[in-house]
N, C-alpha and C. Protein backbone atom coordinates (compact mmCIF):
# COMPACT_ATOMS: atom_id res chain seq x y z
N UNK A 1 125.66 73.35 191.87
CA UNK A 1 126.74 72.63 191.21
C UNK A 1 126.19 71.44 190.42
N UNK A 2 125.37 70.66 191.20
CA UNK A 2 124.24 69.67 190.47
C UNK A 2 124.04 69.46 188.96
N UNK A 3 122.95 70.98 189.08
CA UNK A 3 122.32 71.50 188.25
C UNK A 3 122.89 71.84 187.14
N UNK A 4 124.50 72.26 187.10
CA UNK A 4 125.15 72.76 186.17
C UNK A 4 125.93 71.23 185.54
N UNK A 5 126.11 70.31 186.51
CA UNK A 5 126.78 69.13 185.49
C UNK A 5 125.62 68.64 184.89
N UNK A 6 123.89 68.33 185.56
CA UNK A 6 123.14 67.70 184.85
C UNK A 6 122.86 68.62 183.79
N UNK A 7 122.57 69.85 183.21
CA UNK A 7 122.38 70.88 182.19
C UNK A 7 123.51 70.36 181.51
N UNK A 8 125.16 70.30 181.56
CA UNK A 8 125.68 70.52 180.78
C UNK A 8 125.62 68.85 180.08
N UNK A 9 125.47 68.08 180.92
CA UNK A 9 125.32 66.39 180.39
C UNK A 9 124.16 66.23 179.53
N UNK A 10 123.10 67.24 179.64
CA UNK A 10 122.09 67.26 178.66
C UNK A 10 122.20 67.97 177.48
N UNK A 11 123.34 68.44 177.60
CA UNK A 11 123.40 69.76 176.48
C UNK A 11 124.06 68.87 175.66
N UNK A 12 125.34 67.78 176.07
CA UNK A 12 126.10 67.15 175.25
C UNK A 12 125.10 66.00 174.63
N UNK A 13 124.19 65.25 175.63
CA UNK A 13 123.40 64.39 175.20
C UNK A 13 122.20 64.87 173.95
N UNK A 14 121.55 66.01 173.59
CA UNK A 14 121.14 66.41 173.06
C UNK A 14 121.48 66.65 171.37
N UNK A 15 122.62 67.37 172.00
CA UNK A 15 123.92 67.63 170.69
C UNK A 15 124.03 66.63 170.30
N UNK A 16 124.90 65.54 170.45
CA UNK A 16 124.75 64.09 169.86
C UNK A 16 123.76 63.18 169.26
N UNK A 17 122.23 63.66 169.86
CA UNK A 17 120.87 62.88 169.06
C UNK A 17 120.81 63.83 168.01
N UNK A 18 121.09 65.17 168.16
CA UNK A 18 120.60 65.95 167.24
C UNK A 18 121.67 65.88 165.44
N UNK A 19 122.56 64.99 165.66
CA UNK A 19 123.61 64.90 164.39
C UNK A 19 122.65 64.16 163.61
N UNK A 20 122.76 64.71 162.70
CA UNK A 20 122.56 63.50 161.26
C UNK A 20 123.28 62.14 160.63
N UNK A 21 122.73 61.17 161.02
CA UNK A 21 123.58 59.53 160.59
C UNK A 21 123.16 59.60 159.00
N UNK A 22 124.72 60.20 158.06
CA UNK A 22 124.42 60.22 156.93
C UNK A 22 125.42 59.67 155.78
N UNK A 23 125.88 58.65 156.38
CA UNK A 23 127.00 57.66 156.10
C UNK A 23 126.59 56.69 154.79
N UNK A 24 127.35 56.02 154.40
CA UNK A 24 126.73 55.06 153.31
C UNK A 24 125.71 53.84 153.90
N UNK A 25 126.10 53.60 155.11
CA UNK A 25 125.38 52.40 155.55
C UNK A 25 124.34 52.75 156.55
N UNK A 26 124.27 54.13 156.75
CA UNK A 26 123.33 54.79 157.73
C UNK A 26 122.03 55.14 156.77
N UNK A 27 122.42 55.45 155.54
CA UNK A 27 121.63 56.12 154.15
C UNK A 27 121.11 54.51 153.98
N UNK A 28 121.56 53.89 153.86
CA UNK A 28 121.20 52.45 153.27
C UNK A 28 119.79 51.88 153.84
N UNK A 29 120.31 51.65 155.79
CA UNK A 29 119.58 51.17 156.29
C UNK A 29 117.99 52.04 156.38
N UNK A 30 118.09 53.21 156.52
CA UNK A 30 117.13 54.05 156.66
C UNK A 30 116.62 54.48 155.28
N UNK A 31 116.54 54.14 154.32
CA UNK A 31 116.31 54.13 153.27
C UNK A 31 116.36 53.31 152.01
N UNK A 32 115.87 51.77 152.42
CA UNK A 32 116.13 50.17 151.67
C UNK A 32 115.93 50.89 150.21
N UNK A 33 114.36 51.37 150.19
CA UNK A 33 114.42 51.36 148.74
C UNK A 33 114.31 52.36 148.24
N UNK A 34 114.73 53.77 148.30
CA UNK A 34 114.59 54.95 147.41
C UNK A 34 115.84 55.39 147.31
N UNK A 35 117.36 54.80 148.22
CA UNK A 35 118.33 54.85 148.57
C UNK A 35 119.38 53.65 148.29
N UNK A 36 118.86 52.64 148.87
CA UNK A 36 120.26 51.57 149.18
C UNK A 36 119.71 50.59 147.16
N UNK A 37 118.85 50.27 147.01
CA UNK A 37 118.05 49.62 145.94
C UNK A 37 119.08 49.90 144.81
N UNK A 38 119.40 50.95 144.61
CA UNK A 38 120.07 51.71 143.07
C UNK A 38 121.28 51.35 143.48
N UNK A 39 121.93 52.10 144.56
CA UNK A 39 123.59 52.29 144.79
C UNK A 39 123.96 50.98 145.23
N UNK A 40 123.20 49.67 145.51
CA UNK A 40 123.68 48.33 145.88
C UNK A 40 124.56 47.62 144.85
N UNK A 41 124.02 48.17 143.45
CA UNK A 41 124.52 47.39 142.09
C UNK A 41 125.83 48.09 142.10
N UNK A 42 126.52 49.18 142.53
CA UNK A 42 127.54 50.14 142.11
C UNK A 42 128.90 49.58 142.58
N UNK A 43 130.21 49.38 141.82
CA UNK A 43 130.86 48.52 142.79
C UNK A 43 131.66 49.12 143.80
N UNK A 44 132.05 48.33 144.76
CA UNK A 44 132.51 48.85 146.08
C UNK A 44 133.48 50.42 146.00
N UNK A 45 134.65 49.82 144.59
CA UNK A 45 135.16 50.99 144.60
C UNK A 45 134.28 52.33 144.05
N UNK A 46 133.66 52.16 143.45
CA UNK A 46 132.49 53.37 143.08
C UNK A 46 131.41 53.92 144.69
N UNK A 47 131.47 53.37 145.14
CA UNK A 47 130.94 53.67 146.40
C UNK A 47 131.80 54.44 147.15
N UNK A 48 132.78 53.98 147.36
CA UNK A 48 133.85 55.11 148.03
C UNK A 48 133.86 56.51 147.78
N UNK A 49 133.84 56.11 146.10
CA UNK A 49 134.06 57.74 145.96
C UNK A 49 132.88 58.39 145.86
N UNK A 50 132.00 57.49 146.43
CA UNK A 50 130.05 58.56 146.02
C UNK A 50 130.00 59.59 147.01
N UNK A 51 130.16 60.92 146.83
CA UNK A 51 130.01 62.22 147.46
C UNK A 51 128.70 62.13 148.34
N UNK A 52 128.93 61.80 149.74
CA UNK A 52 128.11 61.49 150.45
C UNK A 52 128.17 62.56 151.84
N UNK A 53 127.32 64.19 151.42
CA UNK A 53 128.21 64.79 152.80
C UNK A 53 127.79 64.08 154.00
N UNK A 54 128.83 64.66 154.83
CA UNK A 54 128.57 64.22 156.31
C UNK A 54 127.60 65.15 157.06
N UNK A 55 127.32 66.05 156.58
CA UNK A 55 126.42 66.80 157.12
C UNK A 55 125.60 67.74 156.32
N UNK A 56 124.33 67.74 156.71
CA UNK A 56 123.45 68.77 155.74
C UNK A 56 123.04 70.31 156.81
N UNK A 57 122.65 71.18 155.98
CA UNK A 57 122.33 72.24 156.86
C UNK A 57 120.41 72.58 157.40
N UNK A 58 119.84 71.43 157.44
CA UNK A 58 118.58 71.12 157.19
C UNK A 58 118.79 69.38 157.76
N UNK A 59 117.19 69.28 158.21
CA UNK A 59 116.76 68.17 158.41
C UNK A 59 116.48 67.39 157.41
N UNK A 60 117.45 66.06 157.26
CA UNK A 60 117.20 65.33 156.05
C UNK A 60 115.57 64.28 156.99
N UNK A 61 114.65 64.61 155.68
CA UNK A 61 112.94 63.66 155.92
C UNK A 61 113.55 62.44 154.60
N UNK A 62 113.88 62.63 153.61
CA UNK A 62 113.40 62.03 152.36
C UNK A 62 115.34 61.61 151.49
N UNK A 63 115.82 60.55 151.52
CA UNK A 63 116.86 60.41 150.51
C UNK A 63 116.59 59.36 149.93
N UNK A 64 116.90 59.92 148.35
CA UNK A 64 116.36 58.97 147.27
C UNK A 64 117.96 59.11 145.88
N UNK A 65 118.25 57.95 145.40
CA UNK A 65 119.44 57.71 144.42
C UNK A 65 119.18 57.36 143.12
N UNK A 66 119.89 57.83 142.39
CA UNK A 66 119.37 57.51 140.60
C UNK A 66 120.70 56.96 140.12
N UNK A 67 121.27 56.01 139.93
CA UNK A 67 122.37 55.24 138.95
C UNK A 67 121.79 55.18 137.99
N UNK A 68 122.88 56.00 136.57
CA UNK A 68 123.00 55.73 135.15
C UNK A 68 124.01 55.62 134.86
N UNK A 69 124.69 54.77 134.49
CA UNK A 69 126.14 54.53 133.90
C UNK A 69 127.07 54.70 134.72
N UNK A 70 127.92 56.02 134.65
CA UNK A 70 129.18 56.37 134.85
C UNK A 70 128.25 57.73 135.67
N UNK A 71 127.28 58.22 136.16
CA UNK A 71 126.83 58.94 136.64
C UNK A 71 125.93 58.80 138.08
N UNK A 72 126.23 59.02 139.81
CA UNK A 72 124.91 58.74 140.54
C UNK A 72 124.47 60.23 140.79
N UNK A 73 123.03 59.74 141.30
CA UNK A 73 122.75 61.96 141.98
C UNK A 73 121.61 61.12 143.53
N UNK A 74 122.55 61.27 144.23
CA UNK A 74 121.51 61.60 145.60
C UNK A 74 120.81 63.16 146.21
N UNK A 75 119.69 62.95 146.27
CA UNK A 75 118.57 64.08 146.39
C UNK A 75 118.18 63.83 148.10
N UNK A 76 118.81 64.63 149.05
CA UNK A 76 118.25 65.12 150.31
C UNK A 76 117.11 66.03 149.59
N UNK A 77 115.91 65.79 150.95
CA UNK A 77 114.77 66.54 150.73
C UNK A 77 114.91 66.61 152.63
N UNK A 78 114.23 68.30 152.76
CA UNK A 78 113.58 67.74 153.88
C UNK A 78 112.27 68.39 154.35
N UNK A 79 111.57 68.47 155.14
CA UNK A 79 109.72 68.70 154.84
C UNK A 79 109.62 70.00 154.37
N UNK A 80 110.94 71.12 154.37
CA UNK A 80 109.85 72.66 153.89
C UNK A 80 110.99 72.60 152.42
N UNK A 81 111.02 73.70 152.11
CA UNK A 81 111.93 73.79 150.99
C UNK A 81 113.08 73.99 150.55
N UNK A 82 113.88 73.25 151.26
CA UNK A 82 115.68 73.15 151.27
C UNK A 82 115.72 71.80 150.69
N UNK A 83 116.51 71.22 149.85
CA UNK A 83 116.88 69.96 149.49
C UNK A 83 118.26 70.04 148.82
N UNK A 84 118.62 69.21 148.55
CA UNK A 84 120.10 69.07 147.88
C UNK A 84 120.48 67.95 146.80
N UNK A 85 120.82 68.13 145.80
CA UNK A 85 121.08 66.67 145.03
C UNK A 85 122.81 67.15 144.55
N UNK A 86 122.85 66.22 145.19
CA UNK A 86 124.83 65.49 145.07
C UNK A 86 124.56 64.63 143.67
N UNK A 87 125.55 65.01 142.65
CA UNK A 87 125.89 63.95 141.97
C UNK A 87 127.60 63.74 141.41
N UNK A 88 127.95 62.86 141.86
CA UNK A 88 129.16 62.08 141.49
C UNK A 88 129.26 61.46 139.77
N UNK A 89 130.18 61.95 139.27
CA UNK A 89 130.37 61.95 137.82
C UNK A 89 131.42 61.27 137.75
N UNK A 90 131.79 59.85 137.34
CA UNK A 90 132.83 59.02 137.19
C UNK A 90 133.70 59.10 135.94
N UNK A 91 135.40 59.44 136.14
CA UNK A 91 136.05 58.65 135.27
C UNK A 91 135.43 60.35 134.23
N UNK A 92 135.04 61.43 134.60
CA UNK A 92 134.41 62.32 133.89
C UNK A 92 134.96 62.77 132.35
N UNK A 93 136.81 62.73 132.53
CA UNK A 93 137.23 63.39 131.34
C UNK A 93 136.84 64.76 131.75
N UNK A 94 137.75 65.80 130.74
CA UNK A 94 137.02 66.96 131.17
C UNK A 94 135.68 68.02 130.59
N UNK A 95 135.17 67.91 131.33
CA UNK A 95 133.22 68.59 131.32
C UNK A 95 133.17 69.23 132.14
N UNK A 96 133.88 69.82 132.98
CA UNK A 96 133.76 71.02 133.54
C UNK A 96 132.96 71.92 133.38
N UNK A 97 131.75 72.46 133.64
CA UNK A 97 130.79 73.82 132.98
C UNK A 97 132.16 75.33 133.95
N UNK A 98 131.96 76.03 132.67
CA UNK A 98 132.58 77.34 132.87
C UNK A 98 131.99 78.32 134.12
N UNK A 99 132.48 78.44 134.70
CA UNK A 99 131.99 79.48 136.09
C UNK A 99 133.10 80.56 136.58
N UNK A 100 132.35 81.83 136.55
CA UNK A 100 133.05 82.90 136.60
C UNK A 100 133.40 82.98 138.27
N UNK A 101 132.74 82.35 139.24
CA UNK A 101 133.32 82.61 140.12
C UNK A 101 133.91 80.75 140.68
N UNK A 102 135.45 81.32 141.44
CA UNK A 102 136.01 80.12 141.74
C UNK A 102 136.14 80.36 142.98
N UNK A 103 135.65 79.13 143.95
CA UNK A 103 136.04 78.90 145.87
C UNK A 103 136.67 77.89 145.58
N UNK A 104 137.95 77.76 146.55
CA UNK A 104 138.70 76.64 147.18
C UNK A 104 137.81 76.10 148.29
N UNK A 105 137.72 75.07 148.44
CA UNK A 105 137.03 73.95 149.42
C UNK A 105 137.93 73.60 150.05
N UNK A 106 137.25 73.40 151.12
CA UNK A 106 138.62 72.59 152.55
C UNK A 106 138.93 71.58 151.93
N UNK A 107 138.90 70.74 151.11
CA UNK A 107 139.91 69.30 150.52
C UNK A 107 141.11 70.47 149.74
N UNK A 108 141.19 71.37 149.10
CA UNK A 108 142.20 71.75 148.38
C UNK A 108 141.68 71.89 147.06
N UNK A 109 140.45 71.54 146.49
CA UNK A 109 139.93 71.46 145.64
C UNK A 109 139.54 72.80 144.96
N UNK A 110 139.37 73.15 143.56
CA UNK A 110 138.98 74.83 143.39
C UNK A 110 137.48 74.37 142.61
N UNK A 111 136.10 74.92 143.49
CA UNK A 111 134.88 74.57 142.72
C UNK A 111 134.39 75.98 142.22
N UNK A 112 133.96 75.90 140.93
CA UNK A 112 133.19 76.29 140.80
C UNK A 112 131.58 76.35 140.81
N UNK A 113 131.31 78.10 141.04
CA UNK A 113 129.92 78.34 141.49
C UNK A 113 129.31 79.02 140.39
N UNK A 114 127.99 79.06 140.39
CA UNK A 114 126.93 79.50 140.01
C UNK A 114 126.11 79.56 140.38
N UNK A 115 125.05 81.19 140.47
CA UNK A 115 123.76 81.39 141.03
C UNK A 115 123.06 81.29 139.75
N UNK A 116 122.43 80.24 140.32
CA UNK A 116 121.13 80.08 139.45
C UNK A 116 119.62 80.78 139.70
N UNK A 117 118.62 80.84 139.00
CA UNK A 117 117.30 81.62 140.09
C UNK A 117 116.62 81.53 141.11
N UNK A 118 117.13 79.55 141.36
CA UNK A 118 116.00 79.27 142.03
C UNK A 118 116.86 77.98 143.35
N UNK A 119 118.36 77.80 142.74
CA UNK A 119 119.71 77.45 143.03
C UNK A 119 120.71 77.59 143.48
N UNK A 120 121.75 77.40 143.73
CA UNK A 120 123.17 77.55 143.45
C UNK A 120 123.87 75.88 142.94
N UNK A 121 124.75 76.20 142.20
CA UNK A 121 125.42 74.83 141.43
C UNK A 121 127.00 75.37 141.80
N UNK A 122 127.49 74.17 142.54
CA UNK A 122 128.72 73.47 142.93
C UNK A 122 129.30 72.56 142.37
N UNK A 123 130.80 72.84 141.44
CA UNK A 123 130.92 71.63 140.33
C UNK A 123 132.22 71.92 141.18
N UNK A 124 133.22 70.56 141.31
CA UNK A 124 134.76 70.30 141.34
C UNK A 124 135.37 69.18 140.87
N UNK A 125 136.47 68.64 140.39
CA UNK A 125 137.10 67.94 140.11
C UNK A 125 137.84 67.37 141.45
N UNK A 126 138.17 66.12 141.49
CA UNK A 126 138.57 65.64 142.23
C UNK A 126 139.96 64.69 141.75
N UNK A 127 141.46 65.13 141.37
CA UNK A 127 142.06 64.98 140.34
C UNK A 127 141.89 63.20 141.17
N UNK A 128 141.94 62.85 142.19
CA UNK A 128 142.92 61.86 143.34
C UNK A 128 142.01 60.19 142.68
N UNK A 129 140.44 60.78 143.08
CA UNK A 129 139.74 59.94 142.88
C UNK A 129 138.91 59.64 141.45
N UNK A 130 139.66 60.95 140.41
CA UNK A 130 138.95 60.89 138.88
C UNK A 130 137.61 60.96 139.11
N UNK A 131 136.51 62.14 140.08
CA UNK A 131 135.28 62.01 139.96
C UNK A 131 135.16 63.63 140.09
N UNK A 132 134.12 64.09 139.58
CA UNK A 132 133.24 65.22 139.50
C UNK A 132 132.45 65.44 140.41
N UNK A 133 132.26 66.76 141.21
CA UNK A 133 131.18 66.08 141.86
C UNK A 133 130.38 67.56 141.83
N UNK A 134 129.24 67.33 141.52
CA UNK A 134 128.23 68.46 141.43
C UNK A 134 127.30 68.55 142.39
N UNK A 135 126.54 70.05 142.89
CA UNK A 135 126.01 70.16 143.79
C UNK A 135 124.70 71.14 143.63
N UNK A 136 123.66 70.72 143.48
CA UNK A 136 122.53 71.79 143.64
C UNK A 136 121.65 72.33 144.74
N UNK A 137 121.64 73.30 145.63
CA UNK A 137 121.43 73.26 146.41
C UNK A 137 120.34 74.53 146.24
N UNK A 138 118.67 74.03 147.43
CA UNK A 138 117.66 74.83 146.92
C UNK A 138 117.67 75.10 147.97
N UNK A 139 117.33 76.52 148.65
CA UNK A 139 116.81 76.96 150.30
C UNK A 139 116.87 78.16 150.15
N UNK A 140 116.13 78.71 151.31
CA UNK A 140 115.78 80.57 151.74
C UNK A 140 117.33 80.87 150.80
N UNK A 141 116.95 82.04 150.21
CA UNK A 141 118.05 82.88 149.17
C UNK A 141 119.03 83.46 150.29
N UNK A 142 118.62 84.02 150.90
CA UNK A 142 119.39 84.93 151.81
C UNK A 142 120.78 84.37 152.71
N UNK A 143 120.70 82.89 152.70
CA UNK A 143 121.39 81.89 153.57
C UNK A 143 122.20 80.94 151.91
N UNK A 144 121.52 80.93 151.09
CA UNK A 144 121.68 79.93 149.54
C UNK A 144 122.96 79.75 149.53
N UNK A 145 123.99 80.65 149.60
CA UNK A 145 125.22 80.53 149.15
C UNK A 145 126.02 79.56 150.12
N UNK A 146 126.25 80.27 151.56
CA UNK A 146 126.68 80.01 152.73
C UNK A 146 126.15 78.77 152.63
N UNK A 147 125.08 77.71 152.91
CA UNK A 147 124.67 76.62 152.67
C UNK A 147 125.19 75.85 152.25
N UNK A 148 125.49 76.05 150.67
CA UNK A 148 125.69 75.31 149.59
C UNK A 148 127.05 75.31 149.66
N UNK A 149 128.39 75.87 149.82
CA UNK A 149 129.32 75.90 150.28
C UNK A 149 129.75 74.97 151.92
N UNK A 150 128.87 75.37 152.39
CA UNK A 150 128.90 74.16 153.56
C UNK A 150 128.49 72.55 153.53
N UNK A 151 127.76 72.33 152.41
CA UNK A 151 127.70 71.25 151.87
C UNK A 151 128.58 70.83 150.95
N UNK A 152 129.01 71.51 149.87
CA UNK A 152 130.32 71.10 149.20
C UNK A 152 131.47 70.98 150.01
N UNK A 153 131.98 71.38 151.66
CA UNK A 153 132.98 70.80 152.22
C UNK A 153 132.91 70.03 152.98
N UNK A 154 131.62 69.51 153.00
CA UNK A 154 131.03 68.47 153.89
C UNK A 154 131.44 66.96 153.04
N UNK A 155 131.58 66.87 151.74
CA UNK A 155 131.85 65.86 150.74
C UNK A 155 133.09 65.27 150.92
């Protein structure tokens, strides 16, 4: 009987170290300058809406942020060859790229997809918050889609 509450107290304790802290202020602290450095200048309300998933399907090693204008792109890396770059498109107007195939996302949102060769690209509109948010996602082909879809409802 022991044995089965200490196993299952380890199973929960485990599960819980094993989540990813991938929050705005979790990204910040663990990443001063390839991360928090760029997105510090952005203002508060632009931060809100920065497409920040809550979860990746891979071990994030490496997050790094690029601010230009009315545009950010955060790039998960992690040590083999899966990475992801989120970018949030402000205030976009419509630029939509054309995609023959359309998924609804758990927000209600309709994104379009594209397989690319070496990719998949995740674009949606977000009518609420006026932002775009695009998604490139690189990993084993065989899993690519499923992935990249699990990261676009992670946003």
């Amino acid at each position: 009987m022991w044995k089965r509450i200490l196993l299952f107290a380890t199973l929960i304790f485990l599960a819980a170290c094993s989540s990813q802290n991938l929050s705005l202020e979790d990204l910040k602290t663990a990443y001063p300058e390839t991360f928090a450095q760029p997105v510090d200048d952005l203002s508060e309300e632009k931060k809100e809406k920065l497409g920040l998933p809550e979860d990746m399907p891979f071990e994030v090693t490496q997050v790094e942020s690029n601010v230009e204008d009315e545009r950010v792109d955060v790039l998960y890396q992690s040590n083999g060859s899966e990475k992801a770059m989120v970018s949030t498109l402000y205030e976009p107007g419509n630029i939509l790229q054309e995609s023959e195939l359309q998924v609804p996302l758990n927000s209600g949102a309709i994104a379009g997809v594209q397989e690319k060769e070496d990719h998949i690209f995740v674009e949606w509109y977000d009518g609420d918050l006026d932002v775009i948010y695009q998604l490139e996602y690189y990993g084993p082909e065989e899993e690519r889609a499923e992935k990249a879809m699990n990261v676009a409802n992670a946003i």
